[in-house]
Protein backbone atom coordinates (compact mmCIF):
# COMPACT_ATOMS: atom_id res chain seq x y z
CA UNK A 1 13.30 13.55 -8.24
CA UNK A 2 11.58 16.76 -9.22
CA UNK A 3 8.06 15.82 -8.84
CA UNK A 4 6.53 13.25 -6.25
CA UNK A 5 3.10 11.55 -6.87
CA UNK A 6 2.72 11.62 -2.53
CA UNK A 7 3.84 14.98 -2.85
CA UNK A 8 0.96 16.40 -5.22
CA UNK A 9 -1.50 14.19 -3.27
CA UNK A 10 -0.43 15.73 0.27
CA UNK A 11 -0.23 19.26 -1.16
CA UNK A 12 -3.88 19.27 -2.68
CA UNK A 13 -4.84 17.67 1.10
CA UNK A 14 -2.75 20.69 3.18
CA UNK A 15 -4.53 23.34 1.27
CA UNK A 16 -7.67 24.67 3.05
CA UNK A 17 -9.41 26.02 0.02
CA UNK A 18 -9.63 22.95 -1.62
CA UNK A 19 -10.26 21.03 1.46
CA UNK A 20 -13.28 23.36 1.62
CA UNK A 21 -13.72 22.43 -1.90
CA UNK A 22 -13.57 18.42 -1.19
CA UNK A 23 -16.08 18.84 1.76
CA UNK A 24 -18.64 20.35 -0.46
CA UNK A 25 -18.54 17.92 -2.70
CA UNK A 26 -18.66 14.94 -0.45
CA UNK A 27 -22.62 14.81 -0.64
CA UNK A 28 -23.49 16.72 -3.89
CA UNK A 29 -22.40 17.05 -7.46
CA UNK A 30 -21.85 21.19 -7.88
CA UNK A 31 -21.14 23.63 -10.10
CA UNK A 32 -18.32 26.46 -9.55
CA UNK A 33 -20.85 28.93 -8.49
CA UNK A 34 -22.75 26.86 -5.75
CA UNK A 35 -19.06 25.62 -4.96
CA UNK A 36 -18.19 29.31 -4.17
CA UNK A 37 -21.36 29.93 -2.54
CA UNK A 38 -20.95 27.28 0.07
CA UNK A 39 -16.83 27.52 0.63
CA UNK A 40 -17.17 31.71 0.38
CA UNK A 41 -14.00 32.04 -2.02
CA UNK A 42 -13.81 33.75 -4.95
CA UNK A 43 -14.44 32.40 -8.19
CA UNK A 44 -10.83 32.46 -9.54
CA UNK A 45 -9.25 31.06 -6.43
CA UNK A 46 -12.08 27.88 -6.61
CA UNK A 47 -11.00 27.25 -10.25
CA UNK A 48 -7.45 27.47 -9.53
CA UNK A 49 -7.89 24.73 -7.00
CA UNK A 50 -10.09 22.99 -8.43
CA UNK A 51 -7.60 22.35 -11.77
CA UNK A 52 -5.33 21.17 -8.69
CA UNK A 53 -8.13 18.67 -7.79
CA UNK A 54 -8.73 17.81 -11.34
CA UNK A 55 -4.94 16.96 -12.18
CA UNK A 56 -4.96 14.55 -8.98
CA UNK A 57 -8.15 13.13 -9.85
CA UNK A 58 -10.06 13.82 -6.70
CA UNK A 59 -12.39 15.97 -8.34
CA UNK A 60 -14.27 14.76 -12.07
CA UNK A 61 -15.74 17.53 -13.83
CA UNK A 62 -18.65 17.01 -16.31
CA UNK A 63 -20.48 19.29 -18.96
CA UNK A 64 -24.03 19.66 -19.00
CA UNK A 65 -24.87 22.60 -21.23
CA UNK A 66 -22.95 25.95 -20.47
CA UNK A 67 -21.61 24.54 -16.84
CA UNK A 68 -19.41 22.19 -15.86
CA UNK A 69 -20.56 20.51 -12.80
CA UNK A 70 -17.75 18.96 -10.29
CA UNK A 71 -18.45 15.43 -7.88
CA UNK A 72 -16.16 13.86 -5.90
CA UNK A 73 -13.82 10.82 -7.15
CA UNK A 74 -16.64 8.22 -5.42
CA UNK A 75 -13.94 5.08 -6.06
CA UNK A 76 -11.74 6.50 -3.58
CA UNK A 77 -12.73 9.91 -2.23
CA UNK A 78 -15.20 9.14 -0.70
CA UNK A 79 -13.90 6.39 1.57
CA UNK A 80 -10.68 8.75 1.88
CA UNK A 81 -12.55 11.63 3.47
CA UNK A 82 -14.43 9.22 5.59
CA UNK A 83 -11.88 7.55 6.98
CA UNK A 84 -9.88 11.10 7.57
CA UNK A 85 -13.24 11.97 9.62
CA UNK A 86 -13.11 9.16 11.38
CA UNK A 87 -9.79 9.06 12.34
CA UNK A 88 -10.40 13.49 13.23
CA UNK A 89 -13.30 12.80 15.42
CA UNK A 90 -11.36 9.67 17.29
CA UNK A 91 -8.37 11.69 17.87
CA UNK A 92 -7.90 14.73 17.20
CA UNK A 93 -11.10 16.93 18.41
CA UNK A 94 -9.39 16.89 21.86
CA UNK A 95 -6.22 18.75 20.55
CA UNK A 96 -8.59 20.64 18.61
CA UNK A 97 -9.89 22.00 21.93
CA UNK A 98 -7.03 22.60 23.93
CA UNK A 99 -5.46 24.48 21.32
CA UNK A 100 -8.39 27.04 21.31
């Protein structure tokens, strides 16, 4: 099997630019350049990921005029990264600590 469905989903989760990308979307539809603004990448690298996003359907992109703005999948996104937060602050801040 050349291409996995879990594997594309894992690999757009174990990349930290787009996880930056998914965590500024949680709350608020944005547009590449507030996206940039709040992750600090460059524009090029937050486009590349966010095709990535796109493909996987994580991220919807919209066009309103010259932008596109980008939101979070709400169907299941949004109960994804809650439950990842969840399960982070339960049991993982502790490693979190000793390792620093």
């Amino acid at each position: 099997m050349k291409c996995s469905s879990y594997d594309l989903f894992f690999d757009a989760f174990s990349n930290k630019t787009r996880w930056k990308i998914l965590e500024a979307l949680r709350f608020n539809d944005l547009s590449v350049n507030d996206i940039c603004r709040i992750t600090k990448e460059e524009q090029s690298k937050v486009s590349h990921n966010l095709k990535k996003l796109i493909e996987c359907h994580f991220v919807e992109a919209v066009r309103k005029g010259k932008n596109k703005i980008y939101s979070l999948n709400k169907k299941t996104m949004t109960p994804l990264l809650e439950l990842v937060e969840e399960h982070v602050n339960s049991y993982c801040g502790r490693v979190c600590l000793k390792i620093k």
